[in-house]
Protein backbone atom coordinates (compact mmCIF):
# COMPACT_ATOMS: atom_id res chain seq x y z
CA UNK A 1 0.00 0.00 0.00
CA UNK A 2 2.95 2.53 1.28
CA UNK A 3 4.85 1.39 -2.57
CA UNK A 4 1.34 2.54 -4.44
CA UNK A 5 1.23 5.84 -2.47
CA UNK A 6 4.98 6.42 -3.30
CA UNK A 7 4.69 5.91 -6.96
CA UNK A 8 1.64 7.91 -7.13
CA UNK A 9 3.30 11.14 -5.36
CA UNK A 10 6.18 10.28 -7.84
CA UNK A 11 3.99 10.03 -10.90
CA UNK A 12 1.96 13.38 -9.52
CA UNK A 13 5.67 15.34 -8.72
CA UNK A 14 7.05 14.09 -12.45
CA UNK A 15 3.73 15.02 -14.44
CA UNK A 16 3.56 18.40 -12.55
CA UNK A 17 7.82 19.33 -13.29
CA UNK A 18 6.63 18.54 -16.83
CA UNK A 19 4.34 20.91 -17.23
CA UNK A 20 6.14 23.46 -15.38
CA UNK A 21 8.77 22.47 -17.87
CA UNK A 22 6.25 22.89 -20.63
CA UNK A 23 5.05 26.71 -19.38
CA UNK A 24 8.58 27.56 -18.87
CA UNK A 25 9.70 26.38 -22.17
CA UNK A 26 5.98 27.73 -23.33
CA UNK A 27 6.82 31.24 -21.67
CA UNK A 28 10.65 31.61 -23.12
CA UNK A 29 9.70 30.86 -26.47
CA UNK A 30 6.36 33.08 -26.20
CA UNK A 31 9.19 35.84 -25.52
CA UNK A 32 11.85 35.30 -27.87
CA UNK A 33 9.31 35.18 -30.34
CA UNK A 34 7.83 38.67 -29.37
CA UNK A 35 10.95 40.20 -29.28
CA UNK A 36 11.75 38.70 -32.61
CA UNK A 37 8.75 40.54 -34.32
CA UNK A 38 9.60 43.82 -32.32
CA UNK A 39 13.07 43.35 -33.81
CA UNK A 40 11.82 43.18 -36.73
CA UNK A 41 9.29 45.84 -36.88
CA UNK A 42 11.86 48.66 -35.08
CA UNK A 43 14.34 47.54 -38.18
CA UNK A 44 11.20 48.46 -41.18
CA UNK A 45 10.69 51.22 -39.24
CA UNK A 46 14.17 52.74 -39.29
CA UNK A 47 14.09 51.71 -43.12
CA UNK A 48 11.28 53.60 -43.55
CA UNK A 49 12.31 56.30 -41.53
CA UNK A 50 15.84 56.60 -43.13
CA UNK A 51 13.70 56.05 -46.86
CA UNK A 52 11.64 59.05 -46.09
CA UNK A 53 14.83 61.22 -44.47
CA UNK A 54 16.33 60.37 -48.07
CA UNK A 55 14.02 61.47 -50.25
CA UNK A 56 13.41 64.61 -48.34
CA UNK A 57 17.27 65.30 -48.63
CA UNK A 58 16.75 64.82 -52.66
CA UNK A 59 14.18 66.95 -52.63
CA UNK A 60 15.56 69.70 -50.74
CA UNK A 61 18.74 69.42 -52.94
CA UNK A 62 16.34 69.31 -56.34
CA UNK A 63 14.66 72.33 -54.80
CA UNK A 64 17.87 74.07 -54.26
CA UNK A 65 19.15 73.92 -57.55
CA UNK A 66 15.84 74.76 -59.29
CA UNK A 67 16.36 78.16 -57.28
CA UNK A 68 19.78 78.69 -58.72
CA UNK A 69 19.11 77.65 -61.69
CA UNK A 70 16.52 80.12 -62.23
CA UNK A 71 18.07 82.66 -61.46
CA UNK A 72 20.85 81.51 -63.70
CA UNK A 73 18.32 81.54 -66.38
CA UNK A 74 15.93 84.45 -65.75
CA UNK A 75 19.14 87.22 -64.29
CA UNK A 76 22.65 85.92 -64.95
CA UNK A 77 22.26 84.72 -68.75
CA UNK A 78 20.59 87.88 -69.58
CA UNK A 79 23.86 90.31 -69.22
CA UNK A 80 26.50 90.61 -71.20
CA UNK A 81 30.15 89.50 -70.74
CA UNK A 82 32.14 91.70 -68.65
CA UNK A 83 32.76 94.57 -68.19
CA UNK A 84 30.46 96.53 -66.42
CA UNK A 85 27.70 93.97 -66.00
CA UNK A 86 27.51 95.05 -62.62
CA UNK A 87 25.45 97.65 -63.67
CA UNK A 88 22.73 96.12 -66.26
CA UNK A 89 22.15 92.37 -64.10
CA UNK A 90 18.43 92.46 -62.66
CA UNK A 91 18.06 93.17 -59.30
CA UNK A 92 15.93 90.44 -57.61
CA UNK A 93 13.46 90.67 -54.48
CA UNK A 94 15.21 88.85 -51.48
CA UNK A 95 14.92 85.55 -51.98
CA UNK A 96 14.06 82.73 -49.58
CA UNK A 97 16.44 79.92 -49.55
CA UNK A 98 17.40 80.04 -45.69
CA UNK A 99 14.26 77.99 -45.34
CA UNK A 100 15.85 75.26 -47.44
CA UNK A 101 18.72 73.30 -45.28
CA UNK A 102 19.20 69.87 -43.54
CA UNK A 103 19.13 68.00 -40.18
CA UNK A 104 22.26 66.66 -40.01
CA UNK A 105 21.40 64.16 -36.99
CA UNK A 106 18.22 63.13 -38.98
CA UNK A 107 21.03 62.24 -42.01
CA UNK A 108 23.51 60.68 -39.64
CA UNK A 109 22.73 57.39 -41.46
CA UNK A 110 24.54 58.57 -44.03
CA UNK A 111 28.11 57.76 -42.51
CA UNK A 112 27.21 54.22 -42.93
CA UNK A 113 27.44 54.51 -46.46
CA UNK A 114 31.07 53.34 -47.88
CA UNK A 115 31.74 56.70 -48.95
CA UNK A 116 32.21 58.65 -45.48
CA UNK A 117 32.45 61.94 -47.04
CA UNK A 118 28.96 61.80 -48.59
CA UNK A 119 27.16 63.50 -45.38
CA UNK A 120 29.90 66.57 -45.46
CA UNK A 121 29.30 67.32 -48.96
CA UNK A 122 25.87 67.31 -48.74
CA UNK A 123 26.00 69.65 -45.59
CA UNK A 124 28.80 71.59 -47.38
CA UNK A 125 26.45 72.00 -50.67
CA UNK A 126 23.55 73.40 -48.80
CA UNK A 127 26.17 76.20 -47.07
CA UNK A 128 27.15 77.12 -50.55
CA UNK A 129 23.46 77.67 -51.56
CA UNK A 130 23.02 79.50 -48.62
CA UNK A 131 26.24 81.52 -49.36
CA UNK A 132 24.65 81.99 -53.10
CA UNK A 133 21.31 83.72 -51.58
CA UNK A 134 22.81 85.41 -49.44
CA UNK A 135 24.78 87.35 -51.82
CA UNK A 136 22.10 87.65 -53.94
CA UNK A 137 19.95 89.18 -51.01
CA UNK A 138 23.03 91.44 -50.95
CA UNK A 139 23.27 93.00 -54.06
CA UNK A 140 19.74 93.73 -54.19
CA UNK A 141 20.03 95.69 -50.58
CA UNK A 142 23.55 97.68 -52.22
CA UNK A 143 21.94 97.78 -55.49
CA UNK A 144 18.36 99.45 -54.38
CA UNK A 145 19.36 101.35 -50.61
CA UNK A 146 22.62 103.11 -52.35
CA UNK A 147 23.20 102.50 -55.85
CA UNK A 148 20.32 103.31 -57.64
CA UNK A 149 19.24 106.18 -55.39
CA UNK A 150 22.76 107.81 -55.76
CA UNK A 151 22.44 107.56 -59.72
CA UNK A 152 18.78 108.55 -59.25
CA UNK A 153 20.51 111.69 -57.61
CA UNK A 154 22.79 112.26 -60.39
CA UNK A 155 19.68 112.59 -62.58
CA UNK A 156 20.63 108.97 -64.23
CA UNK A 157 17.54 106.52 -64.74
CA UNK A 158 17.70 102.89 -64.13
CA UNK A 159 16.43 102.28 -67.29
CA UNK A 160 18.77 104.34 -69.02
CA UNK A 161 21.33 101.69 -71.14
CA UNK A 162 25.03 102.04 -71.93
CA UNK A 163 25.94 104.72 -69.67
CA UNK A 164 29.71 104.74 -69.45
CA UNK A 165 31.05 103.09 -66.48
CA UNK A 166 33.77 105.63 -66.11
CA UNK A 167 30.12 108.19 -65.30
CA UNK A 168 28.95 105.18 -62.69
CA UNK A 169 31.98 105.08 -61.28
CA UNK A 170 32.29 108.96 -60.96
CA UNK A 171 29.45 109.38 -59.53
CA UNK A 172 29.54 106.20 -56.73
CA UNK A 173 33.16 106.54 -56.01
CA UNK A 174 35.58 103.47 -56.59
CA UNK A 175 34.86 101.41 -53.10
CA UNK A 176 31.35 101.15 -54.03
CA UNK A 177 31.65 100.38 -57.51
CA UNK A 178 34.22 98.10 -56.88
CA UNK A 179 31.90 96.67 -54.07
CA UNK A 180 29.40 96.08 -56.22
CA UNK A 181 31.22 94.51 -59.68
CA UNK A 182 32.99 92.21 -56.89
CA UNK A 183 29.72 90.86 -55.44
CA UNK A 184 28.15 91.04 -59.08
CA UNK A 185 30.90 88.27 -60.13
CA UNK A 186 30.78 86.52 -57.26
CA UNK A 187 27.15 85.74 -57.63
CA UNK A 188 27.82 84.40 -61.31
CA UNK A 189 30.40 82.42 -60.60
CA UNK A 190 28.92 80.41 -57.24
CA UNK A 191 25.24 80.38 -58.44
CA UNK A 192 26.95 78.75 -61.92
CA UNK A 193 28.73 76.58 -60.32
CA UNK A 194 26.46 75.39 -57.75
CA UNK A 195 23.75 74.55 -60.43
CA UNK A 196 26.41 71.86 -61.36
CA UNK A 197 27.50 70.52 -58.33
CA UNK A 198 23.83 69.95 -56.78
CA UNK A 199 23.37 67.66 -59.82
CA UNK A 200 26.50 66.06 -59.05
CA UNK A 201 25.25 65.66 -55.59
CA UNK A 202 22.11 64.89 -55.98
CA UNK A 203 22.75 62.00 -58.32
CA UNK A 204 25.84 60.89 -55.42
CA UNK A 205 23.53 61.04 -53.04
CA UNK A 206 21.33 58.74 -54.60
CA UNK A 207 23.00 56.45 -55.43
CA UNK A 208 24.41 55.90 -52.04
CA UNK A 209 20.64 55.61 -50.85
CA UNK A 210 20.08 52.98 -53.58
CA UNK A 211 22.97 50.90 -52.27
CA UNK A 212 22.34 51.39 -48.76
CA UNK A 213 18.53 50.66 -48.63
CA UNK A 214 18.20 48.80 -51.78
CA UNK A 215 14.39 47.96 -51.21
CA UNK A 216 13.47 51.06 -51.20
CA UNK A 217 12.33 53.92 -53.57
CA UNK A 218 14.14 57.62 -54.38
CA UNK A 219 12.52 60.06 -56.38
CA UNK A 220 14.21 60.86 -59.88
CA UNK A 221 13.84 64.42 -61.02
CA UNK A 222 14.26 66.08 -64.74
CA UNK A 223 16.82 68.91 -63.75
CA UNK A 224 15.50 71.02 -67.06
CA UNK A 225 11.85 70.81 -64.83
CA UNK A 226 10.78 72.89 -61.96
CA UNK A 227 10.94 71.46 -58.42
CA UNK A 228 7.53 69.95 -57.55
């Protein structure tokens, strides 16, 4: 009778450290499972995330050079050669570029790419943009708070063409005509050569992206169309 009751007990202790087994081993792989799928679903997250930081940087970039390059078009390739062009290039209303620029900690993805330098120049060509409006914004302020009212006293019209620089020059004094044909150059040179390196960076830039989320989508853009 004692042997029956003893086996029992044993039978009862070995069923119940199976099942405890069973929920432990139930329990652990209930876990490692969930954290498996939040793994998972923080990593298509960040893809998404980086994805969408991406094409807001190509974006910003395409908008960027559609700025310059307007102005390229619409002010800088309707002067002549030098000299004097100073005088005759449009003057523009201040334009709004500064709102145009990147987060660099929402791009820091970018120095996992194989080229490490990709995140600098991309910073570096948004400064030079910046640089570009800014003298832009410049000229207009020399151009319309001292230039044109100190030919306007002179009795010389805006519109007036071919006036002799020598007259200009006269009549401003050499610091501020020199001011202004240095600025004037300036401007045509960076805005010129910014149009080409934003391509250049743009289509860098994208490329990277491709390579580093390869899943994923990036906007192409016609460079002879207006940003969107």
């Amino acid at each position: 009778m004692n042997w029956s009751c003893d086996f029992l007990r044993a039978a009862v202790t070995f069923v119940d450290w199976k099942n405890l087994l069973a929920a432990f081993v139930g329990t652990f792989v209930g876990a490692y499972v969930a954290f498996k799928l939040e793994q998972k679903t923080r990593a298509l997250e960040q893809v998404r995330m980086r994805s969408t930081e991406g094409n807001l940087a190509l974006l910003t970039l395409f908008q960027m050079f559609n700025e310059l390059r307007q102005f390229q078009k619409e002010v800088i390739a309707t002067v002549p050669e030098r000299p004097g062009r100073w005088m005759t290039m449009k003057v523009t209303f201040p334009q709004s570029g500064s709102k145009l620029g990147f987060d660099a900690s929402r791009l820091a993805f970018l120095l996992e790419c194989e080229d490490k330098n990709l995140l600098p120049e991309v910073l570096l060509e948004a400064r030079r943009f910046d640089l570009a409006i800014e003298m832009i914004n410049r000229r207009s302020h020399l151009m319309l708070e001292k230039i044109f009212p100190a030919l306007s006293a002179a009795g010389l019209r805006q519109e007036e063409k071919k006036v002799p620089e020598g007259l200009v020059t006269a009549i401003l004094g050499p610091a501020l005509s020199s001011e202004a044909d240095s600025l004037t150059e300036q401007i045509i040179t960076n805005v010129n050569e910014d149009v080409q390196s934003l391509k250049g960076i743009f289509d860098k830039l994208r490329l990277a992206l491709v390579k580093l989320l390869p899943k994923q989508k990036f906007i192409r853009v016609d460079f002879d169309q207006p940003a969107p």
